[in-house]
Protein backbone atom coordinates (compact mmCIF):
# COMPACT_ATOMS: atom_id res chain seq x y z
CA UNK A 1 -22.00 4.70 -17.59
CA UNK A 2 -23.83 5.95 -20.78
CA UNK A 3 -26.59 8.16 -20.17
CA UNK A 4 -29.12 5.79 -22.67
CA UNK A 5 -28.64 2.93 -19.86
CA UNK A 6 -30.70 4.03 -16.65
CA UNK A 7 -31.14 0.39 -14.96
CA UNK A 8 -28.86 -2.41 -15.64
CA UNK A 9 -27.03 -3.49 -12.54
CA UNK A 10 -26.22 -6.65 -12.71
CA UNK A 11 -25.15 -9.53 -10.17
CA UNK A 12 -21.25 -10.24 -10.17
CA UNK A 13 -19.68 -12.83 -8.05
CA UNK A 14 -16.23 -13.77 -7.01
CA UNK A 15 -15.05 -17.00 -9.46
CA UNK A 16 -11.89 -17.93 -8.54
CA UNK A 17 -10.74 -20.12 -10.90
CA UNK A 18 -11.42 -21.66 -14.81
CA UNK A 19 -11.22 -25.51 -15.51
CA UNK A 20 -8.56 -24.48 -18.89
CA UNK A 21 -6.32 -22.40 -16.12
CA UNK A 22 -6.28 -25.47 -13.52
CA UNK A 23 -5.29 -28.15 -16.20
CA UNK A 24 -2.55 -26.04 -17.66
CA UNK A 25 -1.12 -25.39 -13.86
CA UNK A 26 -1.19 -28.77 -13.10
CA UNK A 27 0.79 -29.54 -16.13
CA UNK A 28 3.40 -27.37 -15.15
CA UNK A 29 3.70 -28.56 -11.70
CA UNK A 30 3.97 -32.50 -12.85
CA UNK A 31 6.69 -31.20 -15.21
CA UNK A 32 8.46 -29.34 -11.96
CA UNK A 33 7.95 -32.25 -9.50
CA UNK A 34 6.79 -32.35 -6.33
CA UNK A 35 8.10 -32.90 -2.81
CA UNK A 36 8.10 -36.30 -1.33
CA UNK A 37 4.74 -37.12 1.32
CA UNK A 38 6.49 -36.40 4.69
CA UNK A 39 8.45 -33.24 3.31
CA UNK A 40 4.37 -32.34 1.88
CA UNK A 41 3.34 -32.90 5.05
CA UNK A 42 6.11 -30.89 7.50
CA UNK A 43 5.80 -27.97 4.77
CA UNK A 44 1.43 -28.31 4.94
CA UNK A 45 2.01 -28.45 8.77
CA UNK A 46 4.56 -25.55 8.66
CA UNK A 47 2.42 -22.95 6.24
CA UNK A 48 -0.80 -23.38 8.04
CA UNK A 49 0.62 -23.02 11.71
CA UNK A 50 1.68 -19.77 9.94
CA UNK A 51 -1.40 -18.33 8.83
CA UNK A 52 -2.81 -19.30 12.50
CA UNK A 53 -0.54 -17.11 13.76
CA UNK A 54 -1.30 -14.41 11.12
CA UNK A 55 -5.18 -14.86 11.74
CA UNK A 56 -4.28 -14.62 15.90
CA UNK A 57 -2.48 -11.22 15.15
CA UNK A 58 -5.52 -9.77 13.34
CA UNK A 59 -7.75 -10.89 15.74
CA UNK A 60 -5.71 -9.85 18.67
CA UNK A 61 -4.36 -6.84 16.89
CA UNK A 62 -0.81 -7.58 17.19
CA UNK A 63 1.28 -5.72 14.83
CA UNK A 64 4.85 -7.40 15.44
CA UNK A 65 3.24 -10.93 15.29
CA UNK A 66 1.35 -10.16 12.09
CA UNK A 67 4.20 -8.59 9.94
CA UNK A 68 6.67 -11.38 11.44
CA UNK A 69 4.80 -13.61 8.67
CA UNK A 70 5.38 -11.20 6.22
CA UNK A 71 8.88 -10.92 4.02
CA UNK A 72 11.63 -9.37 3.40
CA UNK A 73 11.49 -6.62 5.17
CA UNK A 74 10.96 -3.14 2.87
CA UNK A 75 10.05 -4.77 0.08
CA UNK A 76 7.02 -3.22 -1.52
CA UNK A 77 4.63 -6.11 -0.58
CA UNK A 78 5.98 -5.60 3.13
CA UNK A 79 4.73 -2.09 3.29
CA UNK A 80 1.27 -2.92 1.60
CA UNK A 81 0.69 -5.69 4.21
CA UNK A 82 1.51 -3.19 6.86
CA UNK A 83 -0.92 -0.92 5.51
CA UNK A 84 -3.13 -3.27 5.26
CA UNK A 85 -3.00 -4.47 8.80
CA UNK A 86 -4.05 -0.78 9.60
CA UNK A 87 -6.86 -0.74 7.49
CA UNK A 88 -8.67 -3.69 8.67
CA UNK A 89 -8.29 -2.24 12.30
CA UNK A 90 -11.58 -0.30 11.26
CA UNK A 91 -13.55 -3.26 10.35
CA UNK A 92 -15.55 -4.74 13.49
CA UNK A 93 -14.64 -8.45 12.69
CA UNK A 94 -16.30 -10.99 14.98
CA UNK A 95 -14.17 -13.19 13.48
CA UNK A 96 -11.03 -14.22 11.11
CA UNK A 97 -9.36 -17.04 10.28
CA UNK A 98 -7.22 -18.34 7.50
CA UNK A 99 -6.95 -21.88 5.83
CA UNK A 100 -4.51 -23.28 3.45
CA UNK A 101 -6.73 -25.80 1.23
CA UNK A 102 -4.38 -27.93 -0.57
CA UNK A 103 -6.93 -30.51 -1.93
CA UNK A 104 -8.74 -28.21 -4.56
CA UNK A 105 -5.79 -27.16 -6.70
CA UNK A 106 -2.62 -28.49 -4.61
CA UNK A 107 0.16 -26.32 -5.22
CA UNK A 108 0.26 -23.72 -7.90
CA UNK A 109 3.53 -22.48 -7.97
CA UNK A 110 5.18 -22.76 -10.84
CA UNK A 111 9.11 -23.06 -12.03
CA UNK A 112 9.09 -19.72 -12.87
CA UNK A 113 8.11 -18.58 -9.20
CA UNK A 114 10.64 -21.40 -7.77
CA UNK A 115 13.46 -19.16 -10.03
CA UNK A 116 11.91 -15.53 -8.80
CA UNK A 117 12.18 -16.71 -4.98
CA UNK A 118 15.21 -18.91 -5.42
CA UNK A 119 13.96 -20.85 -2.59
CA UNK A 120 11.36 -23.71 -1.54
CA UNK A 121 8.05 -21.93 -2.55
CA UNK A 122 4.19 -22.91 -2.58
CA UNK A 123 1.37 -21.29 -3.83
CA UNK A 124 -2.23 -23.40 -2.31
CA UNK A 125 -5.21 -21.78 -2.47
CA UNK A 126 -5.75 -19.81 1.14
CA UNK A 127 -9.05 -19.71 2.13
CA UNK A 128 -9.79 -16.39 4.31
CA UNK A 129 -12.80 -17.20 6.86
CA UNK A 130 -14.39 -14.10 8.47
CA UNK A 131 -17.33 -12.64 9.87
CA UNK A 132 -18.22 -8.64 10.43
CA UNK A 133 -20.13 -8.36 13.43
CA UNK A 134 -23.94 -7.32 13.69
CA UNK A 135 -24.11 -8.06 9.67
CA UNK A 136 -22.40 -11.45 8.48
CA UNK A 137 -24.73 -14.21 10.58
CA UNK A 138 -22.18 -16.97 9.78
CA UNK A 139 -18.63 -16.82 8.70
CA UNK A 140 -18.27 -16.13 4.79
CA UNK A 141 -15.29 -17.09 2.64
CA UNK A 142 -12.85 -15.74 -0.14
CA UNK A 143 -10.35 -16.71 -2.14
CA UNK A 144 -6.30 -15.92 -1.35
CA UNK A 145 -3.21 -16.99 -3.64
CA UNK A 146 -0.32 -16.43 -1.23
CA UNK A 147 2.66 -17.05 -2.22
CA UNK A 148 5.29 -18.75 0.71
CA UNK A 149 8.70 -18.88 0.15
CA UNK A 150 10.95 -20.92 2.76
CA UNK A 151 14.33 -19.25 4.18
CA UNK A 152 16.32 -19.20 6.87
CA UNK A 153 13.90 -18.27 9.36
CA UNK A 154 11.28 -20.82 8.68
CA UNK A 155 8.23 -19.62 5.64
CA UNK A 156 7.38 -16.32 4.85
CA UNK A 157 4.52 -14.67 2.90
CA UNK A 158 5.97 -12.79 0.23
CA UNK A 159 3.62 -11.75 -2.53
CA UNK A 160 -0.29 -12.19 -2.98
CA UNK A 161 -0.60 -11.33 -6.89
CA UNK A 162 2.20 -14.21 -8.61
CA UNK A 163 -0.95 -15.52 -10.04
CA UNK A 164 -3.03 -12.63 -11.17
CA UNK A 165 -2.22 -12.91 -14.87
CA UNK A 166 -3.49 -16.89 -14.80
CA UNK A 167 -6.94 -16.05 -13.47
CA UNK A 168 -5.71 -17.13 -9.69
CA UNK A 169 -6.90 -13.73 -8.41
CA UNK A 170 -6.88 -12.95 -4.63
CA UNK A 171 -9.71 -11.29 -3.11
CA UNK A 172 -9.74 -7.62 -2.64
CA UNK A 173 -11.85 -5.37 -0.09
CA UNK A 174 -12.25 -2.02 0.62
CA UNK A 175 -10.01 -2.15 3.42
CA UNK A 176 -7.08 -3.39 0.48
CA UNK A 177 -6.78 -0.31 -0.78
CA UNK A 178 -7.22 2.46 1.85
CA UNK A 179 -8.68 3.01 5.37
CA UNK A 180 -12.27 3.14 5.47
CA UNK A 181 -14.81 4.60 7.50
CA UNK A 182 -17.84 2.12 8.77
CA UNK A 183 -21.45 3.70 9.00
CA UNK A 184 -24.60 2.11 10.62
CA UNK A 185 -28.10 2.31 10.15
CA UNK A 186 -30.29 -0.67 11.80
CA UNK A 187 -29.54 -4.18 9.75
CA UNK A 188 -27.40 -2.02 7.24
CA UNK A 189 -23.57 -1.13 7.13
CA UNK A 190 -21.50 1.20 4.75
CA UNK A 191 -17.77 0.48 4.45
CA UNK A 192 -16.25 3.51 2.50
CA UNK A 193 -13.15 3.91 0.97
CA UNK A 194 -12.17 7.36 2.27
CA UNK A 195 -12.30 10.23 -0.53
CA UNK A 196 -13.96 13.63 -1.02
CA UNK A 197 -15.65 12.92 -3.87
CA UNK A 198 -17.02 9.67 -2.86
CA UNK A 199 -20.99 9.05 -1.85
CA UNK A 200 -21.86 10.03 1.58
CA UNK A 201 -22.11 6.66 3.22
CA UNK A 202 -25.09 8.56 5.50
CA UNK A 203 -27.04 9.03 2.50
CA UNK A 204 -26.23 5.46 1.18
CA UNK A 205 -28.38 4.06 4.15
CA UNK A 206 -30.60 6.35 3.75
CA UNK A 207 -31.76 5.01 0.26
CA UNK A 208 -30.99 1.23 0.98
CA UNK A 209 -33.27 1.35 3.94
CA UNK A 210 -36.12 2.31 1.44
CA UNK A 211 -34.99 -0.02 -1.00
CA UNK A 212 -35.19 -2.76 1.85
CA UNK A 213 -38.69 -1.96 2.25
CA UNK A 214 -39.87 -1.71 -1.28
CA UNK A 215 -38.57 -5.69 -1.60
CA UNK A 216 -40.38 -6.69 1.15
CA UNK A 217 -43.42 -6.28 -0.60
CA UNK A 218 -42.35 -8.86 -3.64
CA UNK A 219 -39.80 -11.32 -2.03
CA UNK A 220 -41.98 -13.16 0.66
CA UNK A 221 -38.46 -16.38 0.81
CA UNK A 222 -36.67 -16.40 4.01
CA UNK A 223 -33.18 -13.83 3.42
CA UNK A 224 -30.75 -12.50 6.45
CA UNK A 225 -32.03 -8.41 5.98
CA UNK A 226 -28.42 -7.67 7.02
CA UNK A 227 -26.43 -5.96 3.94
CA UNK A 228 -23.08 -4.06 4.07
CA UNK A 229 -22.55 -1.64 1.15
CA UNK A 230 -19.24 -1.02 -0.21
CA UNK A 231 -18.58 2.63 -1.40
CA UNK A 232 -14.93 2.16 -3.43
CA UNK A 233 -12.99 5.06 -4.45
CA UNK A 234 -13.11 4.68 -7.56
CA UNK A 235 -14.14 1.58 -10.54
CA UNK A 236 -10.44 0.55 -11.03
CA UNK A 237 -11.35 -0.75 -7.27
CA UNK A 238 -14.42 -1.58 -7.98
CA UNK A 239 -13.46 -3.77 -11.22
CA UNK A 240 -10.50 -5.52 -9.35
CA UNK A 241 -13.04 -6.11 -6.21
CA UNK A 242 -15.85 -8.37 -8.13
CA UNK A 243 -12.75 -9.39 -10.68
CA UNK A 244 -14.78 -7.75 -13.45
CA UNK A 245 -13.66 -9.12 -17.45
CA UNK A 246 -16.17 -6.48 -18.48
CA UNK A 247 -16.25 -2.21 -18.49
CA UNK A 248 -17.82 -1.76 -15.20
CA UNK A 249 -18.45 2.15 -16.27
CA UNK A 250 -21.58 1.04 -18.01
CA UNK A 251 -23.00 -0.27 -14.66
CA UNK A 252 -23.82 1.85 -11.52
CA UNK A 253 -23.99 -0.75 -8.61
CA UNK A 254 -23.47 -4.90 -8.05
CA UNK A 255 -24.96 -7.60 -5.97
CA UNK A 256 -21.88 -9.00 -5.49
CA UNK A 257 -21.37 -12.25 -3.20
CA UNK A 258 -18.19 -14.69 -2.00
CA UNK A 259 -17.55 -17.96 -2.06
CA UNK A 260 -18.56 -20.80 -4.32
CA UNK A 261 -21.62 -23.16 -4.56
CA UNK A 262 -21.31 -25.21 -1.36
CA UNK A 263 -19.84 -22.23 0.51
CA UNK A 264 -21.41 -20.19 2.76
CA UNK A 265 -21.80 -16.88 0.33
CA UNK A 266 -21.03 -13.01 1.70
CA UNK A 267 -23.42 -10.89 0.50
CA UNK A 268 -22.49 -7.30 -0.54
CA UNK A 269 -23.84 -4.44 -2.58
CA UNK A 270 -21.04 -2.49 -4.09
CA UNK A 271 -21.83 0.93 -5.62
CA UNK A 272 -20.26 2.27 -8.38
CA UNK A 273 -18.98 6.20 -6.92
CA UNK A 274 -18.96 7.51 -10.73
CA UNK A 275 -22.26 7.01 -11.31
CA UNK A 276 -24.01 6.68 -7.95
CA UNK A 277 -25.97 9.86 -5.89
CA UNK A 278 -28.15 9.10 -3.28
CA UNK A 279 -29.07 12.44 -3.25
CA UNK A 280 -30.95 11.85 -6.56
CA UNK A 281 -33.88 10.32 -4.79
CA UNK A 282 -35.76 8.85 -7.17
CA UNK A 283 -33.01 7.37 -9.57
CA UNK A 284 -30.72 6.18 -6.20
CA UNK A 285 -34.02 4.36 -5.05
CA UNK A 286 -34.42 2.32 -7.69
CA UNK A 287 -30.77 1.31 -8.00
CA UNK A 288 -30.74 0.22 -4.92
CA UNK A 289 -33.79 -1.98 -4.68
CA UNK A 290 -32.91 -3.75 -7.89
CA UNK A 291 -29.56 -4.40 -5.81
CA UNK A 292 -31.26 -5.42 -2.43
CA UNK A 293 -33.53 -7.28 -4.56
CA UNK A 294 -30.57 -9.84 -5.20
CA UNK A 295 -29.22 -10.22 -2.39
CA UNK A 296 -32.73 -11.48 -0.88
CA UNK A 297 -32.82 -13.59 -3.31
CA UNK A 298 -29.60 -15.04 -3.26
CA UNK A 299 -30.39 -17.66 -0.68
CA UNK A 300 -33.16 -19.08 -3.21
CA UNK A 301 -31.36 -18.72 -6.12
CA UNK A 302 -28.77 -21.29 -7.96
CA UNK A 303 -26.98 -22.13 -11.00
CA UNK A 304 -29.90 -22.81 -13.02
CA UNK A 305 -31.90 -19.91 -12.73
CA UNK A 306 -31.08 -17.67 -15.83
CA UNK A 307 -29.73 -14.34 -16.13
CA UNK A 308 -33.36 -13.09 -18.04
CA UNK A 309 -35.44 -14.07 -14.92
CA UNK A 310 -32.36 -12.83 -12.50
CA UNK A 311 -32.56 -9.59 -14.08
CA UNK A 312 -36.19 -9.50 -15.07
CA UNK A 313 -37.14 -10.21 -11.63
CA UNK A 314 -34.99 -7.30 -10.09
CA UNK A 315 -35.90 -4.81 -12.93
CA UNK A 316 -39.83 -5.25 -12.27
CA UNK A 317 -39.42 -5.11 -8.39
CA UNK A 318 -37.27 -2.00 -9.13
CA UNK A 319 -39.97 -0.28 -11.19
CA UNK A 320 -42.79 -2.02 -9.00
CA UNK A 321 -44.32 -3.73 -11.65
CA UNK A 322 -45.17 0.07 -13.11
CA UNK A 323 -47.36 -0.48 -16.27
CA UNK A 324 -45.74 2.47 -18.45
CA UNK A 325 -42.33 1.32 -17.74
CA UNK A 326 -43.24 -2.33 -19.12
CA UNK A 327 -44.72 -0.72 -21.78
CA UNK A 328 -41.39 1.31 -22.49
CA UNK A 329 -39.42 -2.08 -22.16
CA UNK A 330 -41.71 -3.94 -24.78
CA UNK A 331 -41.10 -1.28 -27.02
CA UNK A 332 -37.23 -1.81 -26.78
CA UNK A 333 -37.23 -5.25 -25.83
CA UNK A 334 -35.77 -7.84 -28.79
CA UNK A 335 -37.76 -10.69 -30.48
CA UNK A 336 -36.06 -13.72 -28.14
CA UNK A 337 -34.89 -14.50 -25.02
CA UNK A 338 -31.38 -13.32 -24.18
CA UNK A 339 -28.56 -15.72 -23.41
CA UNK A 340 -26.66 -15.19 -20.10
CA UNK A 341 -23.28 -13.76 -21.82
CA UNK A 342 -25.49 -10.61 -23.89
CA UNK A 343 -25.95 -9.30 -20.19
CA UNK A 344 -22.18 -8.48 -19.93
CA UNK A 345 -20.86 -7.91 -23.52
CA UNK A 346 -21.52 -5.34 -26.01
CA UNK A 347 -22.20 -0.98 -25.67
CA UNK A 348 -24.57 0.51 -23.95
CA UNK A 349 -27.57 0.03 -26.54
CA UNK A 350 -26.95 -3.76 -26.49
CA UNK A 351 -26.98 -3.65 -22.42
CA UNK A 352 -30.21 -1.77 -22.53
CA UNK A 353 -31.95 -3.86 -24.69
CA UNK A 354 -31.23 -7.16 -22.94
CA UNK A 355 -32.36 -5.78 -19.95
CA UNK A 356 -35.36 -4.42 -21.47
CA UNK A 357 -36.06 -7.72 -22.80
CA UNK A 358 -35.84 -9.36 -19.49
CA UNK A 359 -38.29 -6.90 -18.11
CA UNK A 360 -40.56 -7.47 -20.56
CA UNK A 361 -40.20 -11.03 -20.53
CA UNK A 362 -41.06 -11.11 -16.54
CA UNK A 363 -43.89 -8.64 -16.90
CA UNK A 364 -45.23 -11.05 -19.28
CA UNK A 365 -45.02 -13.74 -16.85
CA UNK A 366 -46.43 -11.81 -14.07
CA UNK A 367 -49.24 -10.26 -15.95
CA UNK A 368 -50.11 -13.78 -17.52
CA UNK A 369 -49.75 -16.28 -14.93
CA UNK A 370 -49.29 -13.94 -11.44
CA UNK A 371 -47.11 -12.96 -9.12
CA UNK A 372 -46.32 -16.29 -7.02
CA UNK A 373 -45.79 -18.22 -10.16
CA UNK A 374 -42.81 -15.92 -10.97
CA UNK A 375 -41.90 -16.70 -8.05
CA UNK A 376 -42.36 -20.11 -7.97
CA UNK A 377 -40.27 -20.42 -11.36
CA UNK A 378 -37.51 -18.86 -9.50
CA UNK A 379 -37.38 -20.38 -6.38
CA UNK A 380 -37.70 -24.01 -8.18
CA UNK A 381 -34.68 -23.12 -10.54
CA UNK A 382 -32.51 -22.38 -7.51
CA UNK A 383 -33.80 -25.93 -5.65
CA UNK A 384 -32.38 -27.12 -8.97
CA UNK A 385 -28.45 -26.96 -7.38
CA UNK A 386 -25.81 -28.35 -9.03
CA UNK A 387 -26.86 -31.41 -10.76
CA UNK A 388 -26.94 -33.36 -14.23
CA UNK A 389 -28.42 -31.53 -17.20
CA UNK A 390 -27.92 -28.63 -19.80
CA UNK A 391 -29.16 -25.59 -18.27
CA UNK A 392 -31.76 -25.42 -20.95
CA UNK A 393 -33.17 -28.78 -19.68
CA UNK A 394 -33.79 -27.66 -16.44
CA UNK A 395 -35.46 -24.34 -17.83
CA UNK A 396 -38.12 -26.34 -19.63
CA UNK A 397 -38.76 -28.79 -17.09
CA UNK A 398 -39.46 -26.22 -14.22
CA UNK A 399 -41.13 -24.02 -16.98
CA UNK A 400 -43.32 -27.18 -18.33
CA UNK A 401 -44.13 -27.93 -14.19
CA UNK A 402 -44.88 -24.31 -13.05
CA UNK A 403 -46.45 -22.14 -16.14
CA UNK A 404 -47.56 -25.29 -18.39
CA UNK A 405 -45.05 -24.16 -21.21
CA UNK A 406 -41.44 -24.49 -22.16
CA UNK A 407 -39.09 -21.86 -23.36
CA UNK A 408 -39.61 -21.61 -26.97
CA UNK A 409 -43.41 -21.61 -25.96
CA UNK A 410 -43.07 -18.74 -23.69
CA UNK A 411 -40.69 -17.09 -26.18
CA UNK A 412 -43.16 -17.00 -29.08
CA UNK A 413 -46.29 -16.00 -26.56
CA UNK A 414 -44.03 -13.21 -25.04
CA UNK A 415 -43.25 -12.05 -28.74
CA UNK A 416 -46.68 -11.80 -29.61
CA UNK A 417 -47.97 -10.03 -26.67
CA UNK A 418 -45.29 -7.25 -27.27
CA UNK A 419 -46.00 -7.61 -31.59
CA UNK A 420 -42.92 -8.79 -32.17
């Protein structure tokens, strides 16, 4: 990361899919045809007793029974699968299952997998269901784009990466790319890729467990307490784990979380092992908290609430609400509220001063109005869901309701405070 950007760490989560991507697969699969309802059905019936089986042989750890639903033998993706089965032998799952969900995008293979395979193939979305014991409290979700090919001897899984290059993406672990070692510290876990020059996973907790601490005294919501941390070995893994469109070398750690709206979200921190040492104390503590301070939040938070206040929020329970590092943000903050998209694009400068901005902006609102209103604001944008309305409606209506103003209003008393 550049050295001028000490503190933005934003919130990534997993998206699995774009409206643009959907429409053009579905175009391709009316043009390919589709098989006839009871051939749907025996092939539905067939695929998912297969990943049963697959989940079963995780679960029970059955090697033969897992890689029999992998194919062709030595192919490349045979060996990875095998390798993966090791891996995930380390993680203490309470849990595992595995769902083909054919109603949210039917089947996305397209004639140009149908002439790779040269056989009956599907592509649904697979929905992978697990829980890691003594940190996930309820099963959480991610995304899978298996591909199954029919043969001979009934389906097969034969590649998980067909759709990569049209956004379809499946979801990657640690455990996907290498063994890893599992640390515990109370409510906290550490799931390391194994490397030398990786963070000491010991010395992870140590710093998270203060971080935990130092949000306790700002986020007062209901919020599990249980976090695993994800040390990659590297940000190539890192940027393929939260599917990152954007240079994740200018960042240093994520809140990073599963699922969709409507699922039940898995909440991670993922540090970045280029730029993270907990043994700098002071600088690991406050990357950390900003982190933790996300994931708390995440069960109050929602569509609606804006990446300023997001990001404001975590920055000034970071810094805990320190007067000379407000001061420093006003003097680098910009003359208007960010939009949501300047948090991920541009160089380092333009990173910094967004962030700065949203520090500012929250200090404002905290200094002005107090504490629980900024919280208030936040917690009533989340309650907001998924409904009808421009984001910007909802903004000003919760503003208007909790602080008496809307946006440009706070924008223009925000700019004056800081003599902009």
């Amino acid at each position: 990361m550049p050295s001028n950007v000490p503190g933005p760490y934003p919130v990534a989560r997993e998206r699995s899919i774009r409206a643009l991507l959907v429409g053009a697969l579905m175009i391709s699969l009316l043009v390919t045809g589709a098989p006839s309802s009871d051939a749907q059905a025996s092939r539905d019936d067939a695929i998912q007793s297969l990943l049963d089986r697959r989940a079963k042989a995780v679960r029970d750890r059955d090697r033969t029974a897992f890689m029999a639903t992998v194919g062709p033998k030595g192919s490349d993706f045979y060996a990875a699968q095998s390798r993966w089965f090791d891996n995930i032998g380390d993680v203490p799952l309470a849990s595992y299952e595995l769902i083909a969900d054919w109603d949210a995008y039917g089947d996305l293979a397209r004639r140009s997998d149908r002439g790779r395979y040269g056989s009956d193939v599907a592509i649904p979305r697979t929905i992978e269901r697990y829980r890691i014991e003594g940190i996930d409290e309820k099963p959480v979700n991610q995304d899978l784009y298996l591909t199954f090919v029919e043969g001979s001897e009934g389906w097969t899984i034969r590649s998980d990466t067909d759709l990569d290059r049209s956004g379809f993406m499946t979801a990657r672990s640690p455990w996907d790319f290498s063994p890893v070692s599992i640390t515990r510290k109370a409510g906290l876990m550490a799931i390391a890729g194994r490397c030398p020059g990786c963070p000491q996973a010991g010395g992870v907790l140590d710093v998270a467990h203060q971080a935990l601490r130092a949000v306790d005294r700002y986020w007062l919501e209901p919020w599990s307490r249980s976090v695993p941390i994800y040390i990659p070995q590297g940000s190539e893994q890192l940027s393929r784990m939260i599917q990152a469109t954007y240079p994740v070398d200018n960042y240093v750690a994520f809140a990073f979380w599963t699922g969709e709206e409507g699922q039940d979200p898995g909440s991670r921190i993922i540090v970045n092992p280029s730029g993270f040492d907990p043994s700098d104390g002071g600088r690991a503590l406050s990357i950390l908290t900003h982190e933790m301070f996300h994931v708390a939040s995440l069960p109050s938070s929602g569509p609606f609430v804006p990446n300023f206040l997001e990001e404001g929020y975590a920055q000034l329970v970071q810094y805990d609400s320190d007067d000379s590092v407000i001061a420093g943000a006003d003097a680098l903050a910009g003359d208007r509220i960010p939009d949501n998209y300047e948090f991920f694009l541009g160089d380092g400068d333009d990173v910094l001063r967004v962030y700065r901005s949203a520090l500012s902006l929250a200090g404002f609102i905290e200094e002005r109005w107090g504490a629980a209103s900024l919280r208030e604001l936040y917690v009533r944008l989340g309650k907001r869901g998924v409904q009808p309305g421009t984001a910007r409606f909802h903004l000003d209506d919760v503003l208007e309701r909790v602080l008496d103003v809307d946006a440009t209003r706070l924008e223009s008393l925000w700019r004056d405070s800081i003599g902009r």
